[in-house]
PDB file of N, CA and C in Angstrom:
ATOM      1  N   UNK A   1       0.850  -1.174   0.000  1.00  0.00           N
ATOM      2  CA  UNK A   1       0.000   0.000   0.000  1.00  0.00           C
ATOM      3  C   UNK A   1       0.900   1.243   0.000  1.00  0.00           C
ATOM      4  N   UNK A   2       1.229   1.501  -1.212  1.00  0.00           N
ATOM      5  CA  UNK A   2       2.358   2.437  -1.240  1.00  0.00           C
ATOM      6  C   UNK A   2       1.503   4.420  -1.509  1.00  0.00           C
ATOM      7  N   UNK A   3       0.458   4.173  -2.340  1.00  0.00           N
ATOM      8  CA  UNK A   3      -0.600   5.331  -2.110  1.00  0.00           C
ATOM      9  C   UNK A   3      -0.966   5.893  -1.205  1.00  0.00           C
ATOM     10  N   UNK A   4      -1.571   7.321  -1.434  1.00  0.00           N
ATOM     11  CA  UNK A   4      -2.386   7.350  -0.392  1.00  0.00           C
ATOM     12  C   UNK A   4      -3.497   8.734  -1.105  1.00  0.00           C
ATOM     13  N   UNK A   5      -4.238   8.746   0.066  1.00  0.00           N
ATOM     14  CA  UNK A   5      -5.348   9.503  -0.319  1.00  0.00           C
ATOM     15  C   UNK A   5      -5.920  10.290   0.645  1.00  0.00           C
ATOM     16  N   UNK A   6      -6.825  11.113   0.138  1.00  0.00           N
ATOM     17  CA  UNK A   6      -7.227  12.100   0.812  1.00  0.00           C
ATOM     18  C   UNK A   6      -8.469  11.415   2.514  1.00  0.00           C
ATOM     19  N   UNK A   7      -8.538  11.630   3.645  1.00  0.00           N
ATOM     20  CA  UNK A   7      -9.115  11.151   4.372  1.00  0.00           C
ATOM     21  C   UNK A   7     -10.190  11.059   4.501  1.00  0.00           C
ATOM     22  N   UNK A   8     -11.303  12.329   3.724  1.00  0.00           N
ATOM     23  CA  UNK A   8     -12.663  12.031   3.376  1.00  0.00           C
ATOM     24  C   UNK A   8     -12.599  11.309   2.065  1.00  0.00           C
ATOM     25  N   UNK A   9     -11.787  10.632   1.210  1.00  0.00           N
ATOM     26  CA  UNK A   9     -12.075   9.632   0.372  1.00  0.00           C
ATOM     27  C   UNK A   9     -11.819   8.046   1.074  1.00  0.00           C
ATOM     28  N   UNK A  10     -11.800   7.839   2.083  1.00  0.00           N
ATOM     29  CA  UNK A  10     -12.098   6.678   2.787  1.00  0.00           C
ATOM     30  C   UNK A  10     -12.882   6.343   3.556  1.00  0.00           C
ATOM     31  N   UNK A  11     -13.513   4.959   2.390  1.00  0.00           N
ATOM     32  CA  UNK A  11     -14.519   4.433   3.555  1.00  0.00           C
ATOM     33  C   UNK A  11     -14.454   3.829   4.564  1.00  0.00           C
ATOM     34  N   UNK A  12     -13.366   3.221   5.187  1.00  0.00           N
ATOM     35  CA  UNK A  12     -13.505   3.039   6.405  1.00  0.00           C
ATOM     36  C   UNK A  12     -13.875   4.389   7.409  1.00  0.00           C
ATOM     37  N   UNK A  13     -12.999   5.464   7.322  1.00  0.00           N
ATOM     38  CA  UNK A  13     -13.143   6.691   8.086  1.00  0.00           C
ATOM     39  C   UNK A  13     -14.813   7.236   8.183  1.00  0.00           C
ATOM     40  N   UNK A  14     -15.391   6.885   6.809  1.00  0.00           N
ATOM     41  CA  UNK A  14     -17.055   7.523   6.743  1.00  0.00           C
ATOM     42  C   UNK A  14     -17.833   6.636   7.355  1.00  0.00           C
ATOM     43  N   UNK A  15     -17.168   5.338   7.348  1.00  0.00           N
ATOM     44  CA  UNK A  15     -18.113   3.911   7.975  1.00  0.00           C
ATOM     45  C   UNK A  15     -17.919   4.140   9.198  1.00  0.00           C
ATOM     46  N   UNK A  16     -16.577   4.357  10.080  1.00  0.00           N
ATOM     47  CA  UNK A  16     -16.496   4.665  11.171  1.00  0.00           C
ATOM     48  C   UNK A  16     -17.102   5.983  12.002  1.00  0.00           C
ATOM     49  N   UNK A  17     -16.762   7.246  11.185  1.00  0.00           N
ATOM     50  CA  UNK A  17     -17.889   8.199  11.930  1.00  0.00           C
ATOM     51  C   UNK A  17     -19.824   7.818  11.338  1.00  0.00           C
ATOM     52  N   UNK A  18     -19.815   7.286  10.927  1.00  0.00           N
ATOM     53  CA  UNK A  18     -21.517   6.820  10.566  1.00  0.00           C
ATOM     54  C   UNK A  18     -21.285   5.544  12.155  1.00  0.00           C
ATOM     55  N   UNK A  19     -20.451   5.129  11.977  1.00  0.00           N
ATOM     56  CA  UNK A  19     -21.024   3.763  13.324  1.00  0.00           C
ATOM     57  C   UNK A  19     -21.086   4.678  14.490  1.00  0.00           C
ATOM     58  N   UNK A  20     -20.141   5.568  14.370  1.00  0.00           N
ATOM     59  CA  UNK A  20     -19.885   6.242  16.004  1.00  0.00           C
ATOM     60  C   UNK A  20     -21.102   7.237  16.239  1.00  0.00           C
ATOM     61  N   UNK A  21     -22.246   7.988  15.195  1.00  0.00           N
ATOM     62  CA  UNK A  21     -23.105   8.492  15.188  1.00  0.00           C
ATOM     63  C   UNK A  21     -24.428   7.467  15.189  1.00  0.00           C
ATOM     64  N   UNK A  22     -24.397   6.251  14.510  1.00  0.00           N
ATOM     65  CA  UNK A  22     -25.128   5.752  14.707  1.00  0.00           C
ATOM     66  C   UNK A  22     -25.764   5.048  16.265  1.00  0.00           C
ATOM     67  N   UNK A  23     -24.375   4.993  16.829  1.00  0.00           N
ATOM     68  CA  UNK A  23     -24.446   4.621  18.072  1.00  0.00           C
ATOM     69  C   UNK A  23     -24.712   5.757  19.231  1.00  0.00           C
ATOM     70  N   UNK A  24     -24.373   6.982  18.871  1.00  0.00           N
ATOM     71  CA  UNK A  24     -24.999   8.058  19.848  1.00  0.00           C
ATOM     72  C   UNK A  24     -26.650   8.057  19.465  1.00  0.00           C
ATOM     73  N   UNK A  25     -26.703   7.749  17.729  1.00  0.00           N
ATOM     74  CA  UNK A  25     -28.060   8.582  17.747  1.00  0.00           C
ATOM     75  C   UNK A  25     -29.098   7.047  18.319  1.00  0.00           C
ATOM     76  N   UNK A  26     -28.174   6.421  18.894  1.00  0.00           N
ATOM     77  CA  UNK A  26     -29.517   5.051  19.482  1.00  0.00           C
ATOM     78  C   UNK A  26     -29.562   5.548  20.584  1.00  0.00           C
ATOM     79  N   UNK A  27     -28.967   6.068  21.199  1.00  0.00           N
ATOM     80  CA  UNK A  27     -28.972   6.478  22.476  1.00  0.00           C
ATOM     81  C   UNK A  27     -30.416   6.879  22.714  1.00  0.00           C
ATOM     82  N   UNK A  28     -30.896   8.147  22.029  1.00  0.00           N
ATOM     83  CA  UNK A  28     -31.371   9.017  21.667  1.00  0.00           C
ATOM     84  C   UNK A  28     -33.072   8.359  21.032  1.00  0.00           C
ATOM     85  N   UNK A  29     -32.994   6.983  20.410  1.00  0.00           N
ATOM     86  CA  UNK A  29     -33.874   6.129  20.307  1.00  0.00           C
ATOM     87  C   UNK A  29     -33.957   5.810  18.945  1.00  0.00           C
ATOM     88  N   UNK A  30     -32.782   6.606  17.960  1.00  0.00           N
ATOM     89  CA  UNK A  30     -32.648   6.596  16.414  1.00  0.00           C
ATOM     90  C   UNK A  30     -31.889   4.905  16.310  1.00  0.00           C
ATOM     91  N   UNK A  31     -32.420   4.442  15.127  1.00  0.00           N
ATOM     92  CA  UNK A  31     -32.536   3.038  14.834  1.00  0.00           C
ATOM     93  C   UNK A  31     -31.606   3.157  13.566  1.00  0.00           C
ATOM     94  N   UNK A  32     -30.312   2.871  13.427  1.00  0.00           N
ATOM     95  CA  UNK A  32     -29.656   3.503  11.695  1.00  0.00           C
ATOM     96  C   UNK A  32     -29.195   1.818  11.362  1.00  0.00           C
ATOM     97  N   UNK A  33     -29.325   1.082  10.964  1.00  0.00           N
ATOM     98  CA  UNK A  33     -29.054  -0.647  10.547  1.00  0.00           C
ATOM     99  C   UNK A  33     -27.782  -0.675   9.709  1.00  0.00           C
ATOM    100  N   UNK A  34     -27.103  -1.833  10.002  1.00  0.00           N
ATOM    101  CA  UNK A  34     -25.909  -1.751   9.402  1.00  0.00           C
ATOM    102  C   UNK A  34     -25.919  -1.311   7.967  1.00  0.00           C
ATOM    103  N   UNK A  35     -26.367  -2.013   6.633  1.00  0.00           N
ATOM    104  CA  UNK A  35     -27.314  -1.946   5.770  1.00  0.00           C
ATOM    105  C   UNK A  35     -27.465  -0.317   5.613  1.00  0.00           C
ATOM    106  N   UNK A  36     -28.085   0.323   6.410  1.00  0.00           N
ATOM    107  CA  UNK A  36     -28.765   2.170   5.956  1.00  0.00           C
ATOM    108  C   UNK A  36     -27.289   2.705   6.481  1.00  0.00           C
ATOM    109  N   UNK A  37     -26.244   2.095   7.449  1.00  0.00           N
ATOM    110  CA  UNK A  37     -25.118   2.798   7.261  1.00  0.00           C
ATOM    111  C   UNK A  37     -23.810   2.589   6.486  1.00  0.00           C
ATOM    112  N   UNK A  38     -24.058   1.408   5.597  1.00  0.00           N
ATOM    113  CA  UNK A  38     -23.421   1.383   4.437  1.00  0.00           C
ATOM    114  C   UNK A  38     -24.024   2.355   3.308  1.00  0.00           C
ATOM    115  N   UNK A  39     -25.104   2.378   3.305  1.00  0.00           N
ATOM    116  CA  UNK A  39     -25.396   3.333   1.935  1.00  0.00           C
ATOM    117  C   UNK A  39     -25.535   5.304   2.342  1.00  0.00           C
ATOM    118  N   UNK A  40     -25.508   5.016   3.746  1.00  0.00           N
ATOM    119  CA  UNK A  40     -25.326   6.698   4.216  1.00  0.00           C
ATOM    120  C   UNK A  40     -23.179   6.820   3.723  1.00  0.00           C
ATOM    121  N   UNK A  41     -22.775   5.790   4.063  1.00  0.00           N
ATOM    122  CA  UNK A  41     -21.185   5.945   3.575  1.00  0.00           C
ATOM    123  C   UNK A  41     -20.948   6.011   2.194  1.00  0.00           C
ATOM    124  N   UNK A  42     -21.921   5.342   1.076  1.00  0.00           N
ATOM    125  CA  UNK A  42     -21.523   5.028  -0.357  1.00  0.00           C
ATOM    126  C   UNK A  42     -22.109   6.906  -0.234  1.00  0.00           C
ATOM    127  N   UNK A  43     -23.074   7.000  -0.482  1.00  0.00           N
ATOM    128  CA  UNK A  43     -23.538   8.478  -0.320  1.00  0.00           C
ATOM    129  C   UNK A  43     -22.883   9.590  -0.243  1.00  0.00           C
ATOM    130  N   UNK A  44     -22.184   9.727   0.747  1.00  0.00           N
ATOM    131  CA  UNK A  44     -20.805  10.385   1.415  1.00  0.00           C
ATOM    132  C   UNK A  44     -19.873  10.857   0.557  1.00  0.00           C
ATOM    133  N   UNK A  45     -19.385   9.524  -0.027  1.00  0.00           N
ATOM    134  CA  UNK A  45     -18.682   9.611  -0.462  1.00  0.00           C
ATOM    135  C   UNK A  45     -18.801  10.145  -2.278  1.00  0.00           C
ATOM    136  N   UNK A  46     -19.912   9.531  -2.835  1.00  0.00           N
ATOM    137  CA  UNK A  46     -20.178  10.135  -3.781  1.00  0.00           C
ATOM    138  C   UNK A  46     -20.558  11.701  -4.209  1.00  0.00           C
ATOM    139  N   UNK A  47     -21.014  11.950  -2.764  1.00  0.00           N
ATOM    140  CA  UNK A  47     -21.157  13.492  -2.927  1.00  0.00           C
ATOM    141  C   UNK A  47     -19.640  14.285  -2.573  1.00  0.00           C
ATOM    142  N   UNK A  48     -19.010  13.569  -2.133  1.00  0.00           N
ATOM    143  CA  UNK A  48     -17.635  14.443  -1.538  1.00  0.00           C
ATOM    144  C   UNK A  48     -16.837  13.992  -2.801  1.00  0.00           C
ATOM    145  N   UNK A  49     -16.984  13.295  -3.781  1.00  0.00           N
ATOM    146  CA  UNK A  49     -16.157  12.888  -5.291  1.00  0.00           C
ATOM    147  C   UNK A  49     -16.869  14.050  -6.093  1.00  0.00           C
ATOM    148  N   UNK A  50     -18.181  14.350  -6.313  1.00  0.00           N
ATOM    149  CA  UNK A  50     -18.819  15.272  -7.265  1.00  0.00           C
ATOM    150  C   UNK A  50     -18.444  16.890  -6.538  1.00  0.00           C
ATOM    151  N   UNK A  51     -18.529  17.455  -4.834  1.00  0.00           N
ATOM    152  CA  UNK A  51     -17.641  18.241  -4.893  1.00  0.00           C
ATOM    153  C   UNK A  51     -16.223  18.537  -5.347  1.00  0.00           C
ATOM    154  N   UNK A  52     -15.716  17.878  -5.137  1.00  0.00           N
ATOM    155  CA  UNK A  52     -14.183  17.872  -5.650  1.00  0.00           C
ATOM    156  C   UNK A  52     -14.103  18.116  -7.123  1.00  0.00           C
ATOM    157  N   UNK A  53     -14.700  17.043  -7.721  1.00  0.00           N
ATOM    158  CA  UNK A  53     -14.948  17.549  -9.391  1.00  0.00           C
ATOM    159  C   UNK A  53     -15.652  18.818  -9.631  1.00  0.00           C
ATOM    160  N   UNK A  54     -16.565  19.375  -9.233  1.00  0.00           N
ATOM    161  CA  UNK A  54     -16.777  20.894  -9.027  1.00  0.00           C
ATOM    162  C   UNK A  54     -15.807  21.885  -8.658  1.00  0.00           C
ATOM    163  N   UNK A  55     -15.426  21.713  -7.877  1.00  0.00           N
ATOM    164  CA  UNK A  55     -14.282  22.674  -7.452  1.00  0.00           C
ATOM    165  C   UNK A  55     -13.177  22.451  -8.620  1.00  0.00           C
ATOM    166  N   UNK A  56     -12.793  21.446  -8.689  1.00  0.00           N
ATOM    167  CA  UNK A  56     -11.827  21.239  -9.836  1.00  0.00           C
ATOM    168  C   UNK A  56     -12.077  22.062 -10.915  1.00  0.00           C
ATOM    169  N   UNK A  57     -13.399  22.058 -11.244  1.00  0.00           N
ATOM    170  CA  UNK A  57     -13.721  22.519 -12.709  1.00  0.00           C
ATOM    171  C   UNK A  57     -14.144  24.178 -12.506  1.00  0.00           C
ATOM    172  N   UNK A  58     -14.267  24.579 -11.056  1.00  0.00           N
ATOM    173  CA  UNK A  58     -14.824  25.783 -10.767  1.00  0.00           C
ATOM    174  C   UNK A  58     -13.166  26.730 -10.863  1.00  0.00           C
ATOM    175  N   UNK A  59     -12.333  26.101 -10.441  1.00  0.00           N
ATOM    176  CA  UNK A  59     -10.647  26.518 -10.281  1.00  0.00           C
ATOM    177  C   UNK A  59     -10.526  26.742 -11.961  1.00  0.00           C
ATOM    178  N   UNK A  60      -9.959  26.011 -12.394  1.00  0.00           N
ATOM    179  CA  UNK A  60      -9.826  25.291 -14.113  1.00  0.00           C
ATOM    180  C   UNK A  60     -10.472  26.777 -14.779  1.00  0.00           C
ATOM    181  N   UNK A  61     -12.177  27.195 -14.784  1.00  0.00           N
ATOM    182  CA  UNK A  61     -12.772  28.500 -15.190  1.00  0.00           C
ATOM    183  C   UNK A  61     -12.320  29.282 -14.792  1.00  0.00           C
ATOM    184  N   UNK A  62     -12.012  29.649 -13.462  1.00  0.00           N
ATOM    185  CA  UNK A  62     -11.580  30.673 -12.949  1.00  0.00           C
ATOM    186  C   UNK A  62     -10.099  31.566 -12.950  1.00  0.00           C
ATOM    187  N   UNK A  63      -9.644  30.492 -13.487  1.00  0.00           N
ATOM    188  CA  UNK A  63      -8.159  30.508 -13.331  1.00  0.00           C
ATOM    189  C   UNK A  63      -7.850  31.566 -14.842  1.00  0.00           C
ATOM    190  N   UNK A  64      -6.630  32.556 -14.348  1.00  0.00           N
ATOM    191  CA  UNK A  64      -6.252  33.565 -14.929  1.00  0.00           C
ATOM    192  C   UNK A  64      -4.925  32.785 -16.066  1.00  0.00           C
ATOM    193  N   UNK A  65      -4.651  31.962 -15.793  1.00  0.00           N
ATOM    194  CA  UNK A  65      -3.566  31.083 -16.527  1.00  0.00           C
ATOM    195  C   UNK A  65      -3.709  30.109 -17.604  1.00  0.00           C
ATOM    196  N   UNK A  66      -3.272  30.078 -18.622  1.00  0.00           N
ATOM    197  CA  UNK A  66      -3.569  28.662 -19.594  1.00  0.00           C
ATOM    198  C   UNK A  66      -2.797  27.905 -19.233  1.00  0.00           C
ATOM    199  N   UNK A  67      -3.641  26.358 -19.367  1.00  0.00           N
ATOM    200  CA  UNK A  67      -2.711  25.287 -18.886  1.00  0.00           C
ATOM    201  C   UNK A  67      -1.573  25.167 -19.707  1.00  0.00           C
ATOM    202  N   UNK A  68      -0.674  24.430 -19.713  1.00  0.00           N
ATOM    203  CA  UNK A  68       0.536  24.071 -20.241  1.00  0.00           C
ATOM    204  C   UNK A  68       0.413  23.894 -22.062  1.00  0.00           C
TER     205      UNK A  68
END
């Protein structure tokens, strides 16, 4: 594992704060199933890939420079 990556592009890290919220919000009497916190993580993460590509492309317009 010689890569690496940015820390909101990992799902363990989104699976882990989703378990650690899921488990306060039972406290509380909220019911989140393993199952609804895998797809709150696929979620996550797909929206934090389509920001990034926004910003990318919002920089790229904005930018006073031609690329190479």
């Amino acid at each position: 594992m010689n890569s690496s990556k940015a820390w909101y592009q990992s799902r363990t890290i989104w699976g882990a704060l989703i378990a650690i919220a899921a488990s306060i919000g039972s406290t509380f009497g909220l019911m989140i199933s393993e199952q609804e916190q895998a797809v709150i993580s696929e979620a996550i993460l797909q929206i934090t890939g389509a920001i990034g590509a926004f910003i990318a492309l919002y920089g790229r317009l904005k930018a006073e420079q031609r690329v190479g």
